[in-house]
C-alpha atoms as a PDB file:
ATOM      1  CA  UNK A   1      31.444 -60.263-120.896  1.00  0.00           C
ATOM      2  CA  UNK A   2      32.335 -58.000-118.107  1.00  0.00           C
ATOM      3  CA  UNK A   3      30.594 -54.247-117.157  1.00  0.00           C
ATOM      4  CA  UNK A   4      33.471 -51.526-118.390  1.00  0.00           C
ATOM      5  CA  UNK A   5      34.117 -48.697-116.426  1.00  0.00           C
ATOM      6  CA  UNK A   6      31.905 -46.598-118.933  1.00  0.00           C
ATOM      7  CA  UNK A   7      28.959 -48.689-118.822  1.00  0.00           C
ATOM      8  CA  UNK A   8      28.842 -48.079-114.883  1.00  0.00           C
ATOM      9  CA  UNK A   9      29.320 -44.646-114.904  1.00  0.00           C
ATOM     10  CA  UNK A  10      26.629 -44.000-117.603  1.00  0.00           C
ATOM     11  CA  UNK A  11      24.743 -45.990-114.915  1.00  0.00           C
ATOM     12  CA  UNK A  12      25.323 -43.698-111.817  1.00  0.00           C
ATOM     13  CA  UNK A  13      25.341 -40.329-113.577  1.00  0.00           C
ATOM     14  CA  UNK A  14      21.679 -40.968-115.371  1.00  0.00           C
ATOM     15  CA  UNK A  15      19.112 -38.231-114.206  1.00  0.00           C
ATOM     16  CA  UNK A  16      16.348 -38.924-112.650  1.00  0.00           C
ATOM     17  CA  UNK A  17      18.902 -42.120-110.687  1.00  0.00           C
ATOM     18  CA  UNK A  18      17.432 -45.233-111.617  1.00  0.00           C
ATOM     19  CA  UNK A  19      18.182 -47.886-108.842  1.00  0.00           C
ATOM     20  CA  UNK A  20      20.369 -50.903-109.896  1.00  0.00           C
ATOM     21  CA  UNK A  21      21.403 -54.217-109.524  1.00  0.00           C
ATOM     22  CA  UNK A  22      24.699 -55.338-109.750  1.00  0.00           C
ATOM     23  CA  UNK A  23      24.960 -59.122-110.602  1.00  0.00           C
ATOM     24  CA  UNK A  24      28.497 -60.523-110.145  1.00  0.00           C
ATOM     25  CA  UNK A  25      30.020 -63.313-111.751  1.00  0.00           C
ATOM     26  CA  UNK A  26      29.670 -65.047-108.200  1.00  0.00           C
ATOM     27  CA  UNK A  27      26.447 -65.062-108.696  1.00  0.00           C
ATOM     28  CA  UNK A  28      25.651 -62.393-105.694  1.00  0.00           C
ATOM     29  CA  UNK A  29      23.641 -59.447-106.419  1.00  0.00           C
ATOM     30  CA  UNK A  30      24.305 -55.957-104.726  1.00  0.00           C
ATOM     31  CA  UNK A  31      22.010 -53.018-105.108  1.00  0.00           C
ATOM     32  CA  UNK A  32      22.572 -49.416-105.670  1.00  0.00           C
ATOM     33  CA  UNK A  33      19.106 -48.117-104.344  1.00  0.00           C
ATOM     34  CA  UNK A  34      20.240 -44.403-104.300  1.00  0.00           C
ATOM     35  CA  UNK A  35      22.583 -41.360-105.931  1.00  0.00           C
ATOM     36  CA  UNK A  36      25.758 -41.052-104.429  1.00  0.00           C
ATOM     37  CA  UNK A  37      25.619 -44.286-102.953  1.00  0.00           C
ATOM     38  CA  UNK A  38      28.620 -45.629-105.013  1.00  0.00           C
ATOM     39  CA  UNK A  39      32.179 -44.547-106.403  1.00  0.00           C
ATOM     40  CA  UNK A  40      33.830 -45.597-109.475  1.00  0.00           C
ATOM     41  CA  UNK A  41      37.407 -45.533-108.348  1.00  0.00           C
ATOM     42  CA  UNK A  42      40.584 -46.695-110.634  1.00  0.00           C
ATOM     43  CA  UNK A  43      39.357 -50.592-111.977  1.00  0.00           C
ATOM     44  CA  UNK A  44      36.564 -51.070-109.105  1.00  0.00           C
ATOM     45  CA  UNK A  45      33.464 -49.613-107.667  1.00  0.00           C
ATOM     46  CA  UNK A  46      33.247 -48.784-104.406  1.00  0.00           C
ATOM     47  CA  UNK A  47      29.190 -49.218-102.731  1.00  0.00           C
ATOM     48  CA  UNK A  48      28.070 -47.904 -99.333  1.00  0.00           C
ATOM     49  CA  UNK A  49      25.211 -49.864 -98.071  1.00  0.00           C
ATOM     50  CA  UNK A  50      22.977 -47.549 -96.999  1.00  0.00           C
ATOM     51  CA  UNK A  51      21.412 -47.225 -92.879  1.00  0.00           C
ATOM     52  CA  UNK A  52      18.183 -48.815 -93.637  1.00  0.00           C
ATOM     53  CA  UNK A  53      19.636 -51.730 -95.760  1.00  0.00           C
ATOM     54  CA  UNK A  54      20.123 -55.127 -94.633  1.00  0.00           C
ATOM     55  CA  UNK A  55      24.400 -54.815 -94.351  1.00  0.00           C
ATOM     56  CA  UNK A  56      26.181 -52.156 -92.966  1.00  0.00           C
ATOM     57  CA  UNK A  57      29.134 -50.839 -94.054  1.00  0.00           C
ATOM     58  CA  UNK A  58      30.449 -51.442 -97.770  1.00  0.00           C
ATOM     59  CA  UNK A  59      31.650 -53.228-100.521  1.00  0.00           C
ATOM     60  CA  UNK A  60      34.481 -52.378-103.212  1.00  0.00           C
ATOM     61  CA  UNK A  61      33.839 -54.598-106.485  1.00  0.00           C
ATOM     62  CA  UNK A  62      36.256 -55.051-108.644  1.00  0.00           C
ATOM     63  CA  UNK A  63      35.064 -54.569-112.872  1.00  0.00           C
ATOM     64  CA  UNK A  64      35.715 -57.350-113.738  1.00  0.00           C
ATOM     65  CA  UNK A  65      34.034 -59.633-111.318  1.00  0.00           C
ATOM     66  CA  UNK A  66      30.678 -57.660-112.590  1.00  0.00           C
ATOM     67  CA  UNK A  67      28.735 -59.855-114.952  1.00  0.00           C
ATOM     68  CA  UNK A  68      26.003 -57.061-115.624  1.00  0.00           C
ATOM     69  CA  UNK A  69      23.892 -54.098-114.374  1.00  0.00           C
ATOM     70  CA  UNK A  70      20.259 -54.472-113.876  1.00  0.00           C
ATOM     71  CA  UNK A  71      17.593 -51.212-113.744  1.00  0.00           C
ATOM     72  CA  UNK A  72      15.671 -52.418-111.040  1.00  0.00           C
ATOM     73  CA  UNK A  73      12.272 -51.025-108.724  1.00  0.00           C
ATOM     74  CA  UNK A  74      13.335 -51.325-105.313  1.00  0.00           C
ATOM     75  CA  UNK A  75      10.474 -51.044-102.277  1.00  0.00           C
END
């Protein structure tokens, strides 16, 4: 079963932010470590990596390639 639309934005609005892992049905793994760090747009999510992360630049995932949402303590 996919992540809906509501399930991620539940996700990004929660307050305090909690970071979160995104695991895909590809099996790759992309993580929101911070607020305002990613989008919901129409039937995707749109993630900018942030300075200090490993990859510049950003991703746009599409719903239904999410397999689910991990709460996650990032260092």
């Amino acid at each position: 079963m996919t992540v809906t639309s509501e399930d991620l934005r539940s996700e990004l609005k929660k307050q305090p932010f909690i970071p979160l892992r995104m695991h895909l049905v590809s099996g790759k793994t992309l993580d929101i470590a911070a607020p305002g760090v990613a989008w919901m747009l129409q039937n995707s999510v749109l993630i900018i990596h942030v300075p200090h992360s490993r990859e510049s630049g950003y991703d746009v995932v599409a719903l239904r390639n999410i397999e689910r949402l991990e709460q996650v303590r990032l260092t």
